[in-house]
PDB file of N, CA and C in Angstrom:
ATOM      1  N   UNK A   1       1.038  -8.559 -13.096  1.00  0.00           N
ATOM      2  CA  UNK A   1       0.528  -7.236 -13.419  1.00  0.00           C
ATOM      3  C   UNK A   1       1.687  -6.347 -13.867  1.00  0.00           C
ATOM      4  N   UNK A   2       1.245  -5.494 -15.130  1.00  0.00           N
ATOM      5  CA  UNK A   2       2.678  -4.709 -15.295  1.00  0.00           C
ATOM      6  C   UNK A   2       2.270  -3.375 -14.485  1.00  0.00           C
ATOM      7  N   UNK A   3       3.482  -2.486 -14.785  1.00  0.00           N
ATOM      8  CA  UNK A   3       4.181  -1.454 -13.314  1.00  0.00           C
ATOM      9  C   UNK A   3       2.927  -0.516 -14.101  1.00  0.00           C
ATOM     10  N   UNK A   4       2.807  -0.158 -15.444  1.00  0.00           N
ATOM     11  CA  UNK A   4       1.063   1.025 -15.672  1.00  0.00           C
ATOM     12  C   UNK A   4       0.480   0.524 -15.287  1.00  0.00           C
ATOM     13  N   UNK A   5      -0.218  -0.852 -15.512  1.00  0.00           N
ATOM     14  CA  UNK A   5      -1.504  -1.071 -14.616  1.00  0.00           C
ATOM     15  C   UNK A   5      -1.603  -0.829 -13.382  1.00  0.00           C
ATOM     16  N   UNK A   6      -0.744  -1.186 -12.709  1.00  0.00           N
ATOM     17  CA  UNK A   6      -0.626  -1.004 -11.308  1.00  0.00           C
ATOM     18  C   UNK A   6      -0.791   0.248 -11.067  1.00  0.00           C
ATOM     19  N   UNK A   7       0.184   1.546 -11.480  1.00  0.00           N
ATOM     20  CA  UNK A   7       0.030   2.797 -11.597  1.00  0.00           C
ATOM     21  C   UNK A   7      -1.590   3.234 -11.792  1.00  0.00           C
ATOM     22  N   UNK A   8      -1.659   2.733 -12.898  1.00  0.00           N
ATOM     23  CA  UNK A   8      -2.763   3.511 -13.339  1.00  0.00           C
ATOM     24  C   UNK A   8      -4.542   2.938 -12.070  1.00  0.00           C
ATOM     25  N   UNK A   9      -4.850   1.191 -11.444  1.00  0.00           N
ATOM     26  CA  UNK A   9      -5.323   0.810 -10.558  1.00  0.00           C
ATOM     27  C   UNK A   9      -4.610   1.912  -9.438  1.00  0.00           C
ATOM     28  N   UNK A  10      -3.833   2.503  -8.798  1.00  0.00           N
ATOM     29  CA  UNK A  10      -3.348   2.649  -7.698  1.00  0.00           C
ATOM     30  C   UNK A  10      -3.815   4.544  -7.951  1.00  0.00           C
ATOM     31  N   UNK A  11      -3.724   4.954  -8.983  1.00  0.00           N
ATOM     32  CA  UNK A  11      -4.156   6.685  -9.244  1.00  0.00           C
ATOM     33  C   UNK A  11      -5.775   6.460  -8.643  1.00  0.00           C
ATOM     34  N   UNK A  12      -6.510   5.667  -9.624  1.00  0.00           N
ATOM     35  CA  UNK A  12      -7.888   5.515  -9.616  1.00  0.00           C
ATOM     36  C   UNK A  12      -8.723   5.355  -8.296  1.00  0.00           C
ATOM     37  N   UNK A  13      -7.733   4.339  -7.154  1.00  0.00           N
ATOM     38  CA  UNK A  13      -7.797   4.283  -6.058  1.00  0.00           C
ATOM     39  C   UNK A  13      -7.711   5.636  -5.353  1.00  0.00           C
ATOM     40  N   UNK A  14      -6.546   6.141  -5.673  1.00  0.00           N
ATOM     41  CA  UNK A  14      -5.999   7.766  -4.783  1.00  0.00           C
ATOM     42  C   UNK A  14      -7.243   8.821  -4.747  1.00  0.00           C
ATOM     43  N   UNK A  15      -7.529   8.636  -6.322  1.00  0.00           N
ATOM     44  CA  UNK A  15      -8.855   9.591  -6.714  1.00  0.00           C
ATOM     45  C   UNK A  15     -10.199   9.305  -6.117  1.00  0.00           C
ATOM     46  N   UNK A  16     -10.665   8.282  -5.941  1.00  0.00           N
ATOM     47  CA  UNK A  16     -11.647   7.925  -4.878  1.00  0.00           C
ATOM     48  C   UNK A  16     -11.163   8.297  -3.588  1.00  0.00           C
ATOM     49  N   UNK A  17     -10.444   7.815  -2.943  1.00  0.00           N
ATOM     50  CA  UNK A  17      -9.963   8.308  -1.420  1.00  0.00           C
ATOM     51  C   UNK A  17      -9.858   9.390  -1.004  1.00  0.00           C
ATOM     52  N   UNK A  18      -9.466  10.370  -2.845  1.00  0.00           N
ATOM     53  CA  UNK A  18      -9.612  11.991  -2.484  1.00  0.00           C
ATOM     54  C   UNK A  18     -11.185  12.162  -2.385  1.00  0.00           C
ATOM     55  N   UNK A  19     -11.814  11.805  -3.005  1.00  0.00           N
ATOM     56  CA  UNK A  19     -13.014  12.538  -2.810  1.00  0.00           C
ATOM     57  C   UNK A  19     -14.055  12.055  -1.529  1.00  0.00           C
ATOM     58  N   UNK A  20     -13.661  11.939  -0.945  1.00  0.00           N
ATOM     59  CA  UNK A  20     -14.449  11.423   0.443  1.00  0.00           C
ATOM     60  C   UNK A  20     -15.812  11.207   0.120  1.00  0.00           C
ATOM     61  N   UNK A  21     -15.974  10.555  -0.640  1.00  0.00           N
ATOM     62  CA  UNK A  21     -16.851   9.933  -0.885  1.00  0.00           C
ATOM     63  C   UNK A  21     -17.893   8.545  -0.214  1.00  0.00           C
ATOM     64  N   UNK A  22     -16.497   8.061  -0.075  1.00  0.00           N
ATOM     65  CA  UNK A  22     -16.976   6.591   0.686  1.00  0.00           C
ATOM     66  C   UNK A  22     -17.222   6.307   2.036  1.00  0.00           C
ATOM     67  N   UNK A  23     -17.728   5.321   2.478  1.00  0.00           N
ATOM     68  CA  UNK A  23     -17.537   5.369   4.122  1.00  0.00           C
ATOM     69  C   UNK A  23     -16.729   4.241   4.591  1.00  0.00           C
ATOM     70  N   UNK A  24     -16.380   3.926   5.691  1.00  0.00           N
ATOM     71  CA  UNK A  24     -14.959   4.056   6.383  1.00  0.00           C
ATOM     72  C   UNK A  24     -14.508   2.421   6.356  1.00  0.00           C
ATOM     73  N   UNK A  25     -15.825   1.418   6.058  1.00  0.00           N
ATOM     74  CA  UNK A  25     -15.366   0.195   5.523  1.00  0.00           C
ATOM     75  C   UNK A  25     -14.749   0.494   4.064  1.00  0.00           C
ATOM     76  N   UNK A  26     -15.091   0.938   3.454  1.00  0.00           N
ATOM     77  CA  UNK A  26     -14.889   1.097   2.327  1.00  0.00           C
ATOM     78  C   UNK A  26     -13.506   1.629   1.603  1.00  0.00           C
ATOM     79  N   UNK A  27     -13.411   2.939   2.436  1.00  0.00           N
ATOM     80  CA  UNK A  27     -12.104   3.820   2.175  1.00  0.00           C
ATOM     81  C   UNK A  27     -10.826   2.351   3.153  1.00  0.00           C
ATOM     82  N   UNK A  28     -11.106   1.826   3.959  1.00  0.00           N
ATOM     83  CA  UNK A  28     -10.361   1.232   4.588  1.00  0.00           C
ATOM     84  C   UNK A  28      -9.579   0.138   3.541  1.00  0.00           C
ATOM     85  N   UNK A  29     -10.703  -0.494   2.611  1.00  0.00           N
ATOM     86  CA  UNK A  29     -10.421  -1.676   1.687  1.00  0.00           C
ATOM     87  C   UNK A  29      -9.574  -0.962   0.513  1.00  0.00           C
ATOM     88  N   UNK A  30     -10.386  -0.064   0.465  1.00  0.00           N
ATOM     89  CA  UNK A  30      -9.666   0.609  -0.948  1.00  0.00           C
ATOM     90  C   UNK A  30      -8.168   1.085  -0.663  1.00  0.00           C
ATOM     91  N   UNK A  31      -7.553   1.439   0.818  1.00  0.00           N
ATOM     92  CA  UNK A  31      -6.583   1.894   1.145  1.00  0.00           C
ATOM     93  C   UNK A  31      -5.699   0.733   1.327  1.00  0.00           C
ATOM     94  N   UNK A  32      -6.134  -0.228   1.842  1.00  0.00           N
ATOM     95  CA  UNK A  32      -5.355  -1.711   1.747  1.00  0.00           C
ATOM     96  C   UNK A  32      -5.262  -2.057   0.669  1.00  0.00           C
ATOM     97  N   UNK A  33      -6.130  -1.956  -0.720  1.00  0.00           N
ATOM     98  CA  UNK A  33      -5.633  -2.233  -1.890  1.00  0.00           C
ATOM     99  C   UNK A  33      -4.309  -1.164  -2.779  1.00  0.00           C
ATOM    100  N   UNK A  34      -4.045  -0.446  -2.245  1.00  0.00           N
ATOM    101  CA  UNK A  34      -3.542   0.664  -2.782  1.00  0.00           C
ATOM    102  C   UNK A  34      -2.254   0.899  -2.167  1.00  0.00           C
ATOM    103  N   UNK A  35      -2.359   0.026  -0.359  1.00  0.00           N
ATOM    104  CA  UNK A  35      -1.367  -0.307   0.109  1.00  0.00           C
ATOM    105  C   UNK A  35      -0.354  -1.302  -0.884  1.00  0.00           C
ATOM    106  N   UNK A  36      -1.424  -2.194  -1.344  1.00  0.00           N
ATOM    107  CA  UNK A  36      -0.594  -3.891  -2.049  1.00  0.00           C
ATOM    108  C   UNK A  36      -0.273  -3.259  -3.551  1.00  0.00           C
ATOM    109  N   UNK A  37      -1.068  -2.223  -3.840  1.00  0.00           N
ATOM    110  CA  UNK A  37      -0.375  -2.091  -5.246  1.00  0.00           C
ATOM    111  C   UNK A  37       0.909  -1.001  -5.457  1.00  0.00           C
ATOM    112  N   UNK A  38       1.176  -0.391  -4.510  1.00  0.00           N
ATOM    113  CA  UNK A  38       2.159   0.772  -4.035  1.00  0.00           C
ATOM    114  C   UNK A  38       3.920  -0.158  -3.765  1.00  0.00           C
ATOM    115  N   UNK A  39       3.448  -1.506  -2.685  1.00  0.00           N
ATOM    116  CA  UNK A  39       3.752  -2.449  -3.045  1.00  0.00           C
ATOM    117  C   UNK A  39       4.515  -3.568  -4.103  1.00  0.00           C
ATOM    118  N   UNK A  40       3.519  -3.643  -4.746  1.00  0.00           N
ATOM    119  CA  UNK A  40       3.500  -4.332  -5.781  1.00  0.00           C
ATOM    120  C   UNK A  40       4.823  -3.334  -6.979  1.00  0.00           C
ATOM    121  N   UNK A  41       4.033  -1.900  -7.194  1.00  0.00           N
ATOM    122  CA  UNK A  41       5.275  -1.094  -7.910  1.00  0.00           C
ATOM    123  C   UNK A  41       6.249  -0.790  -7.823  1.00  0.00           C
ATOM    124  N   UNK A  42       6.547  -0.687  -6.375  1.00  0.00           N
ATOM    125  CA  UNK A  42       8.042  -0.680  -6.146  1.00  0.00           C
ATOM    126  C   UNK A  42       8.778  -2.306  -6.243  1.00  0.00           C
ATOM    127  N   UNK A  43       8.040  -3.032  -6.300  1.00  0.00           N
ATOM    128  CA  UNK A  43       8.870  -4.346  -6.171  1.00  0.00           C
ATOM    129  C   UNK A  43       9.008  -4.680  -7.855  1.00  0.00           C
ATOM    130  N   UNK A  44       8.295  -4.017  -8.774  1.00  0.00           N
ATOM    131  CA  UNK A  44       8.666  -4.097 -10.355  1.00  0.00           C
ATOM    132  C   UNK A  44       9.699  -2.737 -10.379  1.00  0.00           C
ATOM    133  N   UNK A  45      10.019  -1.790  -9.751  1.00  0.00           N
ATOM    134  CA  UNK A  45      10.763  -1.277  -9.900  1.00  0.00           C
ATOM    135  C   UNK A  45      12.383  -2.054  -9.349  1.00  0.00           C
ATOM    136  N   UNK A  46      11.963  -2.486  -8.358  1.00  0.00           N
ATOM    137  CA  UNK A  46      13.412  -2.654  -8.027  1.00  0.00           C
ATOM    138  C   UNK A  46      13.986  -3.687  -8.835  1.00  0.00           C
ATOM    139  N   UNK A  47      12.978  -4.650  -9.058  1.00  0.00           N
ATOM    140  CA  UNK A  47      13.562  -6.102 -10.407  1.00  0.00           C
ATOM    141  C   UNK A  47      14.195  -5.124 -11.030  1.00  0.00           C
ATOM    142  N   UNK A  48      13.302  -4.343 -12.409  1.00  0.00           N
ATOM    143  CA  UNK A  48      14.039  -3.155 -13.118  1.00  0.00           C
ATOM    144  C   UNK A  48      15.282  -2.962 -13.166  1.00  0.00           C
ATOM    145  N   UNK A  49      15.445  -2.125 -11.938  1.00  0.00           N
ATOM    146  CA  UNK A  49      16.833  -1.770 -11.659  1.00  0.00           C
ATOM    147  C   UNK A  49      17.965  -2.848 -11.374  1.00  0.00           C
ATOM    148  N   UNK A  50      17.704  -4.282 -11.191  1.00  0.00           N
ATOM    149  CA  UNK A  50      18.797  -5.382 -10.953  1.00  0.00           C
ATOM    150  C   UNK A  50      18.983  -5.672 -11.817  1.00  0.00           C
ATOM    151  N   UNK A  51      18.135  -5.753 -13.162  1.00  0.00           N
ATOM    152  CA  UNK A  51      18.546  -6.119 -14.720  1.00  0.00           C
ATOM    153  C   UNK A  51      19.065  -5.108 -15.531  1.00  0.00           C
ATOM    154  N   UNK A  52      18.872  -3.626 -15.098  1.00  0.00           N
ATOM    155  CA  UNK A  52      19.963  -2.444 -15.732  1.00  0.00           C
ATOM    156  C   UNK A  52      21.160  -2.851 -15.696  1.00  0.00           C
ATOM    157  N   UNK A  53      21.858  -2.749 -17.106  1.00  0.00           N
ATOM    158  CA  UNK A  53      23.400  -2.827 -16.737  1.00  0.00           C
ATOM    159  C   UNK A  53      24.155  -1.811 -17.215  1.00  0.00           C
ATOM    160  N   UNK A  54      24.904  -1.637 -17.369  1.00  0.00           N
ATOM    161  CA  UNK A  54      26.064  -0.327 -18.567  1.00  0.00           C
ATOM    162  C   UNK A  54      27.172  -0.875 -19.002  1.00  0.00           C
ATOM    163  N   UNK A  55      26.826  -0.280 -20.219  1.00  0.00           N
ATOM    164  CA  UNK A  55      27.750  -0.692 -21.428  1.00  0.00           C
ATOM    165  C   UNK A  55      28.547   0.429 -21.248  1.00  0.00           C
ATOM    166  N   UNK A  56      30.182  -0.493 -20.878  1.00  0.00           N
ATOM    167  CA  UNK A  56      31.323   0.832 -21.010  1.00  0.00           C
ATOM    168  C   UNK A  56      31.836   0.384 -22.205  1.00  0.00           C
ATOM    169  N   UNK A  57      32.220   1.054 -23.129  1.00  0.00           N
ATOM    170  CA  UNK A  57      32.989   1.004 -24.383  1.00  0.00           C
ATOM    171  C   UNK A  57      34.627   1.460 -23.889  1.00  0.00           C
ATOM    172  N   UNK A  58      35.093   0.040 -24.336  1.00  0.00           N
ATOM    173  CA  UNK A  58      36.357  -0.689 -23.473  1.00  0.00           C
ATOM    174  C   UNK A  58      37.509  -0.854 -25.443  1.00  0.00           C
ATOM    175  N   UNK A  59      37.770   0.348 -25.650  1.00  0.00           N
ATOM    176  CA  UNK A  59      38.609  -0.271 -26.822  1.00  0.00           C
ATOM    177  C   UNK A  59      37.292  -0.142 -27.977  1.00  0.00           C
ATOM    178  N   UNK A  60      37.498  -0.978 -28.806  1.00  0.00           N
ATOM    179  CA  UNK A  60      36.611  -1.232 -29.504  1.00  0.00           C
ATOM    180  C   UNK A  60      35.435  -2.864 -29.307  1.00  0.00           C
ATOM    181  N   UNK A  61      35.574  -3.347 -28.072  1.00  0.00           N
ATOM    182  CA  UNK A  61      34.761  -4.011 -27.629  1.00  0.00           C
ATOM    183  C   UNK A  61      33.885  -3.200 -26.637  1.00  0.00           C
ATOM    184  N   UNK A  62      32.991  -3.643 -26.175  1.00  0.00           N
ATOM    185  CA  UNK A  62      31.674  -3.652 -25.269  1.00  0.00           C
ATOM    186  C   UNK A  62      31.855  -4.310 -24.623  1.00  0.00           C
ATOM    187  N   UNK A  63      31.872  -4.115 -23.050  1.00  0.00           N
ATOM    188  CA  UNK A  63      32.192  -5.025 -21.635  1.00  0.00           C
ATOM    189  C   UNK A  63      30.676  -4.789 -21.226  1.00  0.00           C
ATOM    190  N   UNK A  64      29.884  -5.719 -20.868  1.00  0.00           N
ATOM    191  CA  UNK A  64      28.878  -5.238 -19.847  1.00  0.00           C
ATOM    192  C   UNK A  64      29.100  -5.794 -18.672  1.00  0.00           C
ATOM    193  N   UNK A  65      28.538  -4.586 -17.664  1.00  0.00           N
ATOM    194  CA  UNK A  65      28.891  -4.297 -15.821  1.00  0.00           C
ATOM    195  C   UNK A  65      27.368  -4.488 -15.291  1.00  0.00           C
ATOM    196  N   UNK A  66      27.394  -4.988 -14.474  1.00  0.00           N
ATOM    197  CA  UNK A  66      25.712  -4.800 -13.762  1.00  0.00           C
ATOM    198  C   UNK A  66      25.947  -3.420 -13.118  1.00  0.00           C
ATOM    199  N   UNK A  67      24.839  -2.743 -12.933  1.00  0.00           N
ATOM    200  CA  UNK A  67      24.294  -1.787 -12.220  1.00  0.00           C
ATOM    201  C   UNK A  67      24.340  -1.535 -11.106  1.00  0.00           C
ATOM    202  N   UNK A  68      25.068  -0.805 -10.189  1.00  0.00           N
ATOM    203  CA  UNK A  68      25.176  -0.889  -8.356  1.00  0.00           C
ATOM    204  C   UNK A  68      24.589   0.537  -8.531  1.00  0.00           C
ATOM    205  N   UNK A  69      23.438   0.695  -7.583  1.00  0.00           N
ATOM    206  CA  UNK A  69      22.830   1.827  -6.895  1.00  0.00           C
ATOM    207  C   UNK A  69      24.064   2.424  -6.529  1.00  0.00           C
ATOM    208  N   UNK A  70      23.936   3.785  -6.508  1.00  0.00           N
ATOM    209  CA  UNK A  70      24.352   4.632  -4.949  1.00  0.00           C
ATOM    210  C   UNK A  70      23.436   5.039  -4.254  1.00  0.00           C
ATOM    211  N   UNK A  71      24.272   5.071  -3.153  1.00  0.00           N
ATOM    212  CA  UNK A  71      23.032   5.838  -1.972  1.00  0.00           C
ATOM    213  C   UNK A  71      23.116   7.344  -1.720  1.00  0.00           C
TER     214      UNK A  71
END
């Protein structure tokens, strides 16, 4: 699944749950799905960020560095 779908499944979810609509089997499933896709987006985010790298311009060559977070 890519990281919009997920987004966009995981809004659609939020928006039902806002409207109290449902009853409590229901809101329960939909909240466990929304759990796995909340989930699911941060774990395409963090891949993301391990394949970012930066290009320092070293001279007139290009060195590429992987990406270290800060905290």
């Amino acid at each position: 699944m890519k990281f919009e779908e997920a987004m966009q499944n995981l809004e659609k979810i939020a928006l039902e749950l806002e409207k109290g609509d449902l009853d409590l089997d229901t809101s329960m499933e939909k909240f466990e799905q929304g759990m796995k896709l909340s989930k699911e987006c941060n774990k395409i985010l963090e891949e993301a960020e391990k394949k970012i790298t930066i290009l320092i311009k070293n001279g007139d060559e290009l060195e590429e560095e992987d990406f270290v977070a800060k905290d």
